[in-house]
C-alpha atoms as a PDB file:
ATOM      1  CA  UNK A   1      99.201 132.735 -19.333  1.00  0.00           C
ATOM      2  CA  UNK A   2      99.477 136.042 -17.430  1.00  0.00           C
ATOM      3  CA  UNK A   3      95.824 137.551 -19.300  1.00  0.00           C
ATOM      4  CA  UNK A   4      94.172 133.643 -18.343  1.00  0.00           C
ATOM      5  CA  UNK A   5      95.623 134.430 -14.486  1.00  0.00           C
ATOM      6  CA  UNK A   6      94.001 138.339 -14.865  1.00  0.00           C
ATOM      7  CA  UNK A   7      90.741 136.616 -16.234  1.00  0.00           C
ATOM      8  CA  UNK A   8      90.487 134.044 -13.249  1.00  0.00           C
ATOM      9  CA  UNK A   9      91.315 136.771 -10.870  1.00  0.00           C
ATOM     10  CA  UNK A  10      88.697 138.541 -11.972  1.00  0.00           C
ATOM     11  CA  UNK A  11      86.138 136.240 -11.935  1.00  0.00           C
ATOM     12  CA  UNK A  12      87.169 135.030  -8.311  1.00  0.00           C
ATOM     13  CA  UNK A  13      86.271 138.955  -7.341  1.00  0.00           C
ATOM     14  CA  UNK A  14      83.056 139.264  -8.819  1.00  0.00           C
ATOM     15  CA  UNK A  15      82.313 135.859  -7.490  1.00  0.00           C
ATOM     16  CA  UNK A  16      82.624 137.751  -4.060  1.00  0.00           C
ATOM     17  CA  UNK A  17      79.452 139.330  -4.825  1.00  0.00           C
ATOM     18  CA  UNK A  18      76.115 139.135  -3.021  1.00  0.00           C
ATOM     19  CA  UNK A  19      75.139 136.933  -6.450  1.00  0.00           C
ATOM     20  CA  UNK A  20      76.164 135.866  -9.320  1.00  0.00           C
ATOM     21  CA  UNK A  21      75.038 134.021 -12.911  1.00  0.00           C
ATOM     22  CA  UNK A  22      74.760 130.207 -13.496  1.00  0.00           C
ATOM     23  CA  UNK A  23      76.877 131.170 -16.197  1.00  0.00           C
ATOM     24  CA  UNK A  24      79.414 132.541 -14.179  1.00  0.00           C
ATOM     25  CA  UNK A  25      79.866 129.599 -11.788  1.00  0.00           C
ATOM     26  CA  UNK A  26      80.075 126.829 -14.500  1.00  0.00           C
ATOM     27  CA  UNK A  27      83.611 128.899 -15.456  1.00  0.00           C
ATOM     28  CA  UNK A  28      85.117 127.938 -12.201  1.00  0.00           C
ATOM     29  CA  UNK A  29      84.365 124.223 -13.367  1.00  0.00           C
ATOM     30  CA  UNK A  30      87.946 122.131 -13.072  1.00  0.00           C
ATOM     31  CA  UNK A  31      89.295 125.234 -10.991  1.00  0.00           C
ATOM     32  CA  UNK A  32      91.142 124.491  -7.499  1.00  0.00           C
ATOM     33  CA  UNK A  33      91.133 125.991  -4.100  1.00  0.00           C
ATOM     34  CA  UNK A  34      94.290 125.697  -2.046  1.00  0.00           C
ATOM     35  CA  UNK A  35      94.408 123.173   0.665  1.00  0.00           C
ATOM     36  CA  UNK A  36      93.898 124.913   4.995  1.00  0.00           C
ATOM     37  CA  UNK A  37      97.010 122.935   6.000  1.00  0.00           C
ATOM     38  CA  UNK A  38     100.267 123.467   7.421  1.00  0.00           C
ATOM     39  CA  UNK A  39     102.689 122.015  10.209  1.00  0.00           C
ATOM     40  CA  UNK A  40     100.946 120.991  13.151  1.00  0.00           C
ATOM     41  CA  UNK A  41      97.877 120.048  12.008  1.00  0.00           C
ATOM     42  CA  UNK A  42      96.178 117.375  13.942  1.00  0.00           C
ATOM     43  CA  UNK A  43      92.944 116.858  12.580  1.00  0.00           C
ATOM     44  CA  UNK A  44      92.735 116.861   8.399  1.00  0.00           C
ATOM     45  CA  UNK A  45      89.113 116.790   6.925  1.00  0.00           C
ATOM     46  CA  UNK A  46      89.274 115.629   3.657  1.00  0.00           C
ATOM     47  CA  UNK A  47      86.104 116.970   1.261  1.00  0.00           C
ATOM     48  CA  UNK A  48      85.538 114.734  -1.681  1.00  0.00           C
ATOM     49  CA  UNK A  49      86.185 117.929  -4.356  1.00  0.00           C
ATOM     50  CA  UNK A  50      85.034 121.487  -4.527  1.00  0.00           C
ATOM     51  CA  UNK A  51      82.240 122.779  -5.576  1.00  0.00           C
ATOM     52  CA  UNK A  52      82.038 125.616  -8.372  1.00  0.00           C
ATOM     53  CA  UNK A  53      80.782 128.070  -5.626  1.00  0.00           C
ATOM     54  CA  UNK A  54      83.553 127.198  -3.072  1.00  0.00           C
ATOM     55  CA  UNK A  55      86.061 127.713  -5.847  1.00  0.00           C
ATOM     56  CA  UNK A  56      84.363 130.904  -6.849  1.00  0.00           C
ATOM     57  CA  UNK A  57      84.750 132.661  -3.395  1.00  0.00           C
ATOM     58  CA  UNK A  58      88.210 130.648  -2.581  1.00  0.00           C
ATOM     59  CA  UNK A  59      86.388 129.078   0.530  1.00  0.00           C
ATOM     60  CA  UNK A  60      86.272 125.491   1.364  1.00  0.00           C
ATOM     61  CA  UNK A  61      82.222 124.734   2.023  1.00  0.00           C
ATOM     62  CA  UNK A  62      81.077 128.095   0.877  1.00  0.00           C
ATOM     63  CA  UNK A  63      77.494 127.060   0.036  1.00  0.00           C
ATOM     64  CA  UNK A  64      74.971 128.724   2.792  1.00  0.00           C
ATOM     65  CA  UNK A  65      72.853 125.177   2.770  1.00  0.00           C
ATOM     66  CA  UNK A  66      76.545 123.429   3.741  1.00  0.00           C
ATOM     67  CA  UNK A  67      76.526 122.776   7.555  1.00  0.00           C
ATOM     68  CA  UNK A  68      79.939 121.841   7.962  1.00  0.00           C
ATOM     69  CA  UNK A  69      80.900 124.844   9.769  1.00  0.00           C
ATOM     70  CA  UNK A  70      77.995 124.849  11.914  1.00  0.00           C
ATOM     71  CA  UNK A  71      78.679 121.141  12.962  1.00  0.00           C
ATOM     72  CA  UNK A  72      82.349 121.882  13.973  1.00  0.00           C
ATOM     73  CA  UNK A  73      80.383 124.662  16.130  1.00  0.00           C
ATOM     74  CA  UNK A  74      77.811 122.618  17.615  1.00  0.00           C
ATOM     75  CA  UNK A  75      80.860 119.963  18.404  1.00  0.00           C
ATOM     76  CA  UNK A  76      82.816 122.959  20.065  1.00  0.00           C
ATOM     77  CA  UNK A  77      85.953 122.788  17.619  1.00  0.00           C
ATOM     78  CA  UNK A  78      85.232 126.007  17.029  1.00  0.00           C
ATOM     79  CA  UNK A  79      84.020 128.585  19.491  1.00  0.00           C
ATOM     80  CA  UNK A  80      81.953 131.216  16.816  1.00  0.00           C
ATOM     81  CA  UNK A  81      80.167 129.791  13.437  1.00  0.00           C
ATOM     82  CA  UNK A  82      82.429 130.733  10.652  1.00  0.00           C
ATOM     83  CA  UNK A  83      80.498 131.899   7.608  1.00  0.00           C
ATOM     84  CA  UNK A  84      82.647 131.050   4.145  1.00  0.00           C
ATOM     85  CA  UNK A  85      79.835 132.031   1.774  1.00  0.00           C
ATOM     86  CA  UNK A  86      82.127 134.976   0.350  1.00  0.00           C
ATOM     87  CA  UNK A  87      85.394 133.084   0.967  1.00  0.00           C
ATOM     88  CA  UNK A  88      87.300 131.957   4.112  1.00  0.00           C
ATOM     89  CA  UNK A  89      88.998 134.779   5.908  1.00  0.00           C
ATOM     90  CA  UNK A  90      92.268 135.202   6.626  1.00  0.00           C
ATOM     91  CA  UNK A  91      91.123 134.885  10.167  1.00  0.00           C
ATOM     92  CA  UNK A  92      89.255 132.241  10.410  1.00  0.00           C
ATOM     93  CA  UNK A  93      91.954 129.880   8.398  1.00  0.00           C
ATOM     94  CA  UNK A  94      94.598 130.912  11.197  1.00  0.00           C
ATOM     95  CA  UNK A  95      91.765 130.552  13.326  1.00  0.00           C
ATOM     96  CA  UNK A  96      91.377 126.699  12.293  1.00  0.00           C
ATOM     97  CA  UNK A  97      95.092 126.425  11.555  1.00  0.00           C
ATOM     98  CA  UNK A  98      95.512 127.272  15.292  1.00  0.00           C
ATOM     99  CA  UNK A  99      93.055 125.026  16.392  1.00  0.00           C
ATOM    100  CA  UNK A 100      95.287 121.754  15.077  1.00  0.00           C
ATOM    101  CA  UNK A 101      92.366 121.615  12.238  1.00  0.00           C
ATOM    102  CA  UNK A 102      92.962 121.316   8.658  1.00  0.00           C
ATOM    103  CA  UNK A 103      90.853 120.793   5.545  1.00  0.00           C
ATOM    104  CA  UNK A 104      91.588 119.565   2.031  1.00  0.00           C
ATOM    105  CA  UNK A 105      89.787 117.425  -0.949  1.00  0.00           C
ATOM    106  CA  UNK A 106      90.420 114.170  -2.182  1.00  0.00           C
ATOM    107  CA  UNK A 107      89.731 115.548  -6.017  1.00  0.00           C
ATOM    108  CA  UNK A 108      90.905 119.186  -6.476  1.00  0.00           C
ATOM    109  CA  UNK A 109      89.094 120.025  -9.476  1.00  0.00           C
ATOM    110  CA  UNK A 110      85.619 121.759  -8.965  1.00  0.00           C
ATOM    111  CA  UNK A 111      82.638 120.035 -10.311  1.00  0.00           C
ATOM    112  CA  UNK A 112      78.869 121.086  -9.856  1.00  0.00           C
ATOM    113  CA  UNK A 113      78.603 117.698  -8.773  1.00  0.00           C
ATOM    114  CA  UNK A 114      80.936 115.450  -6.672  1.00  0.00           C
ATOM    115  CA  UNK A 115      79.366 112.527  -8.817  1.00  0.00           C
ATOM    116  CA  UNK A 116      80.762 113.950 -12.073  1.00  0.00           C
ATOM    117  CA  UNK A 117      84.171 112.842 -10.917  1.00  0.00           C
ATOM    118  CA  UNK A 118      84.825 108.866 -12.151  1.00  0.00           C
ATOM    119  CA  UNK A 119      86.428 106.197  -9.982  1.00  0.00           C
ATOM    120  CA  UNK A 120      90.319 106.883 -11.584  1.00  0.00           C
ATOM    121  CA  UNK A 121      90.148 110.269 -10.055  1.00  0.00           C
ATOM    122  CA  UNK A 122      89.304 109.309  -6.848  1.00  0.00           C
ATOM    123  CA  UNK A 123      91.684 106.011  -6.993  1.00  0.00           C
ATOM    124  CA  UNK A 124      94.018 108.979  -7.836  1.00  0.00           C
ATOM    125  CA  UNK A 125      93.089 111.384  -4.811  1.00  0.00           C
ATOM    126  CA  UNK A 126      93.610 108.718  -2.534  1.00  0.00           C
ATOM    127  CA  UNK A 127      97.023 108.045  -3.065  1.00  0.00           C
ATOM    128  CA  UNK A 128      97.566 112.113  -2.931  1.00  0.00           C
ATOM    129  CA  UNK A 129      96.192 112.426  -0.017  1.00  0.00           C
ATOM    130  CA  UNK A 130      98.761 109.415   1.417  1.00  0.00           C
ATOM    131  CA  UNK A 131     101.247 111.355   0.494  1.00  0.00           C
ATOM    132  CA  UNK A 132      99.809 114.702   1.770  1.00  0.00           C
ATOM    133  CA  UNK A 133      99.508 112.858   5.202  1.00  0.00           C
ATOM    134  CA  UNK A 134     102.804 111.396   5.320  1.00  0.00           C
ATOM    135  CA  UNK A 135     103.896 115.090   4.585  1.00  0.00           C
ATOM    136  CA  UNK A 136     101.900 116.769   7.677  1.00  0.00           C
ATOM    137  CA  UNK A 137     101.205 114.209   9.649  1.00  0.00           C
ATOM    138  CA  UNK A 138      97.383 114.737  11.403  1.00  0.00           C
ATOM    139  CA  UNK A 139      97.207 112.724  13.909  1.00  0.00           C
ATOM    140  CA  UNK A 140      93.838 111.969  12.578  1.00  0.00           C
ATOM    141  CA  UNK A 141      92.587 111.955   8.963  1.00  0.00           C
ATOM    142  CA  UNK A 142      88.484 112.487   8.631  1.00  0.00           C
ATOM    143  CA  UNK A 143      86.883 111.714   5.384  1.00  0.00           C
ATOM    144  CA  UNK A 144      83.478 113.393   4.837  1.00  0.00           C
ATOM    145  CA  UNK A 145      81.939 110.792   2.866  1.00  0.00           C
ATOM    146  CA  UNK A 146      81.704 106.651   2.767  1.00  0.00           C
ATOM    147  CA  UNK A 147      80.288 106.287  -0.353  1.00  0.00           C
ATOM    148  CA  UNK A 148      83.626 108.277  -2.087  1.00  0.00           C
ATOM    149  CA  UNK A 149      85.508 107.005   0.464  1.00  0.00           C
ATOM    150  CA  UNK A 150      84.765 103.278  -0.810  1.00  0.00           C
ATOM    151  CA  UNK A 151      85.804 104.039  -4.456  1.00  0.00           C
ATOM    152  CA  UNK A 152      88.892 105.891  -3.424  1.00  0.00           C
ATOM    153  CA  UNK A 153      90.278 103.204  -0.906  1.00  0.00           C
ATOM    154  CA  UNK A 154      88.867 100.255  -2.635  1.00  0.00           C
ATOM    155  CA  UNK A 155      86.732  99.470   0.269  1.00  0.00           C
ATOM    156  CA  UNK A 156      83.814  99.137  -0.579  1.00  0.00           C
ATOM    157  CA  UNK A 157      81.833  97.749   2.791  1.00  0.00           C
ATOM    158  CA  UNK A 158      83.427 100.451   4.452  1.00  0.00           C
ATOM    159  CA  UNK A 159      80.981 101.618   6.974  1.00  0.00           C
ATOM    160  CA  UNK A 160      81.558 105.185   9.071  1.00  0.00           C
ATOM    161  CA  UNK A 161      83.725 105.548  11.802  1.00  0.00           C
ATOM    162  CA  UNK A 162      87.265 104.737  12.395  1.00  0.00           C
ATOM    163  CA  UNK A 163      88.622 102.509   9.443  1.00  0.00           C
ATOM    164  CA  UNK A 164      90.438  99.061  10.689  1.00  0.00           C
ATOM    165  CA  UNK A 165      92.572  98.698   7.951  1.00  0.00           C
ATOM    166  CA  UNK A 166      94.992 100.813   5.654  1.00  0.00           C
ATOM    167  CA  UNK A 167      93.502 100.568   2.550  1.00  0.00           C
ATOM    168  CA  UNK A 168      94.852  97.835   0.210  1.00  0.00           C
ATOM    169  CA  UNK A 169      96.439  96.494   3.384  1.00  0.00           C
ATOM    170  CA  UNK A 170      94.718  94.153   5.993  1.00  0.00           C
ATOM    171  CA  UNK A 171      96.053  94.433   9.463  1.00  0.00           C
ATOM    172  CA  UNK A 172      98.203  97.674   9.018  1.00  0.00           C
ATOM    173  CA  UNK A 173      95.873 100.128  10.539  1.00  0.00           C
ATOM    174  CA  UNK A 174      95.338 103.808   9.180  1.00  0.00           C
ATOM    175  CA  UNK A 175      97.135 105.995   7.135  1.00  0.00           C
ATOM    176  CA  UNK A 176     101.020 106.487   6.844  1.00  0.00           C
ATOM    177  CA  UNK A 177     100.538 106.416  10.886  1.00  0.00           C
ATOM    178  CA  UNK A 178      97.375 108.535  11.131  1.00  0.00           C
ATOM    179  CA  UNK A 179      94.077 107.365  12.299  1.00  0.00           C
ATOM    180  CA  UNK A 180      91.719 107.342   9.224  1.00  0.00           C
ATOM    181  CA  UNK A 181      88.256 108.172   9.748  1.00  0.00           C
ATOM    182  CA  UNK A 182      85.031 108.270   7.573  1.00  0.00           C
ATOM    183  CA  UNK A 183      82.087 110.947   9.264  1.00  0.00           C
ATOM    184  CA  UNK A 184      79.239 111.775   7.422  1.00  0.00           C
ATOM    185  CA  UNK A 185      79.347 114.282   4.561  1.00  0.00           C
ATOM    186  CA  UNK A 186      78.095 117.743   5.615  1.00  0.00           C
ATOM    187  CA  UNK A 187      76.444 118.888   2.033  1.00  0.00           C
ATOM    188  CA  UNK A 188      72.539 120.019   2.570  1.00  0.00           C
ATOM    189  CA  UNK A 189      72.267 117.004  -0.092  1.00  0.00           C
ATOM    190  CA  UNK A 190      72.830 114.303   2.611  1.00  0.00           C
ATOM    191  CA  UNK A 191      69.320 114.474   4.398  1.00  0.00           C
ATOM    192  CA  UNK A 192      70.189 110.905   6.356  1.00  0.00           C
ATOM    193  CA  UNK A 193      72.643 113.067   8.528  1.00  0.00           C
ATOM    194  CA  UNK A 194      71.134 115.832  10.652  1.00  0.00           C
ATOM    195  CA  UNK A 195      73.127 118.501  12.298  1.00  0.00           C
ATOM    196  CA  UNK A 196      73.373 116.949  15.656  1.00  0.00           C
ATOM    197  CA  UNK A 197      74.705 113.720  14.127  1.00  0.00           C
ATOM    198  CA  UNK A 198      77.365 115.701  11.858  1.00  0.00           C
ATOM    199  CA  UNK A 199      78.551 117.337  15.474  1.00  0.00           C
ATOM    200  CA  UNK A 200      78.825 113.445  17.787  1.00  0.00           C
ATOM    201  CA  UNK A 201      80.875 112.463  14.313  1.00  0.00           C
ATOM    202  CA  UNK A 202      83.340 115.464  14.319  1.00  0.00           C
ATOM    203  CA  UNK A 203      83.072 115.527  18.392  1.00  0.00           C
ATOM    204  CA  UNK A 204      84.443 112.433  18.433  1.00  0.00           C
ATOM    205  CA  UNK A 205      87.629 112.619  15.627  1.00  0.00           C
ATOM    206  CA  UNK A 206      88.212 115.528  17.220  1.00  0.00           C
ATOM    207  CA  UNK A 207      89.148 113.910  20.150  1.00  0.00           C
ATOM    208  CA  UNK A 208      90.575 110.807  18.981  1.00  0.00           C
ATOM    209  CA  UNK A 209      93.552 114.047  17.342  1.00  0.00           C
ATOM    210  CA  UNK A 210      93.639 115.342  21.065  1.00  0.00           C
ATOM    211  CA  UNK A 211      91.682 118.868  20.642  1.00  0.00           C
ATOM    212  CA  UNK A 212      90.653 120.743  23.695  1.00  0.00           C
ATOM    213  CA  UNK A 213      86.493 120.873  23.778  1.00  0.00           C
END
């Protein structure tokens, strides 16, 4: 156990690297990366799962093509772009921690591909991330993602924006008290959302959780 904890150690500090193999990143597949959450967080994005790079460097939306971080910049959640392409800093998660923001997955095991995962997993996730909720309590839960976000909840016309329903139960609103959201996801894959509409959509649950703009 200790020499498999040495090995994965390793490979997380080469993955720090300017570049690294194809071979090298599929050994981070069904790897983890630990949640950005703690007490007093108001707004909790939820990714669908890591990717093999974002596992690799320990930092949530590592990929350079991912424009999550510059849509919570454009929005003005955050007041400098933070770059997590070699792993989030120390800084920059108390950064976001002290900002009331919070970011976690609704699968934890890195894929290549977030459509590798199958429906049990995300069924799975879901009821997690209730619990993960009910544990922190965000005033405002954000899913980046409808079409995971319809398998996971069992919604499936679930449109974006703020969800009317807890899942599995018409007429109780949100989630274990917090307002559930679904925003568009912020991979470079999702050409129907631009930057400017990934910003309004993060603006706005931003504000519904009470942050300062």
């Amino acid at each position: 156990m200790r020499h498999e904890r040495g090995e994965r150690h390793e490979r997380h500090e080469r993955a720090r690297g300017v570049s690294f193999t194809r071979a090298e990143l599929k050994s981070f597949t069904g790897a983890t990366l630990p949640d950005v959450i703690a007490d007093g967080v108001r707004l909790l994005f939820v990714g669908i799962n890591p990717g093999l790079r974002s596992v690799a460097v320990q930092g949530h939306f590592a990929p350079r093509g991912n424009r999550f971080y510059p849509a919570l910049l454009r929005a003005g959640i955050t007041d400098h772009l933070i770059d997590a392409s070699a792993g989030l800093t120390a800084r920059d998660r108390d950064y976001l921690l002290g900002r009331g923001v919070g970011i976690t997955s609704l699968v934890t095991r890195a894929t290549a591909s977030a459509a590798e995962l199958g429906p049990a997993e995300l069924t799975e996730g879901a009821r997690n991330l209730a619990a993960k909720v009910r544990r922190f309590r965000p005033r405002v839960v954000a899913i980046l993602g409808v079409t995971a976000y319809r398998t996971a909840f069992a919604s499936p016309r679930a449109v974006l924006g703020r969800q009317p329903d807890e899942p599995g139960k018409p007429g109780k609103p949100d989630l274990n008290g917090a307002q559930l959201w679904v925003v568009p996801n912020p991979s470079g894959r999702n050409a129907h959302a631009p930057l400017d509409t990934l910003a309004a959509a993060y603006r706005e649950v931003a504000r519904a959780a009470g942050l300062s703009l």
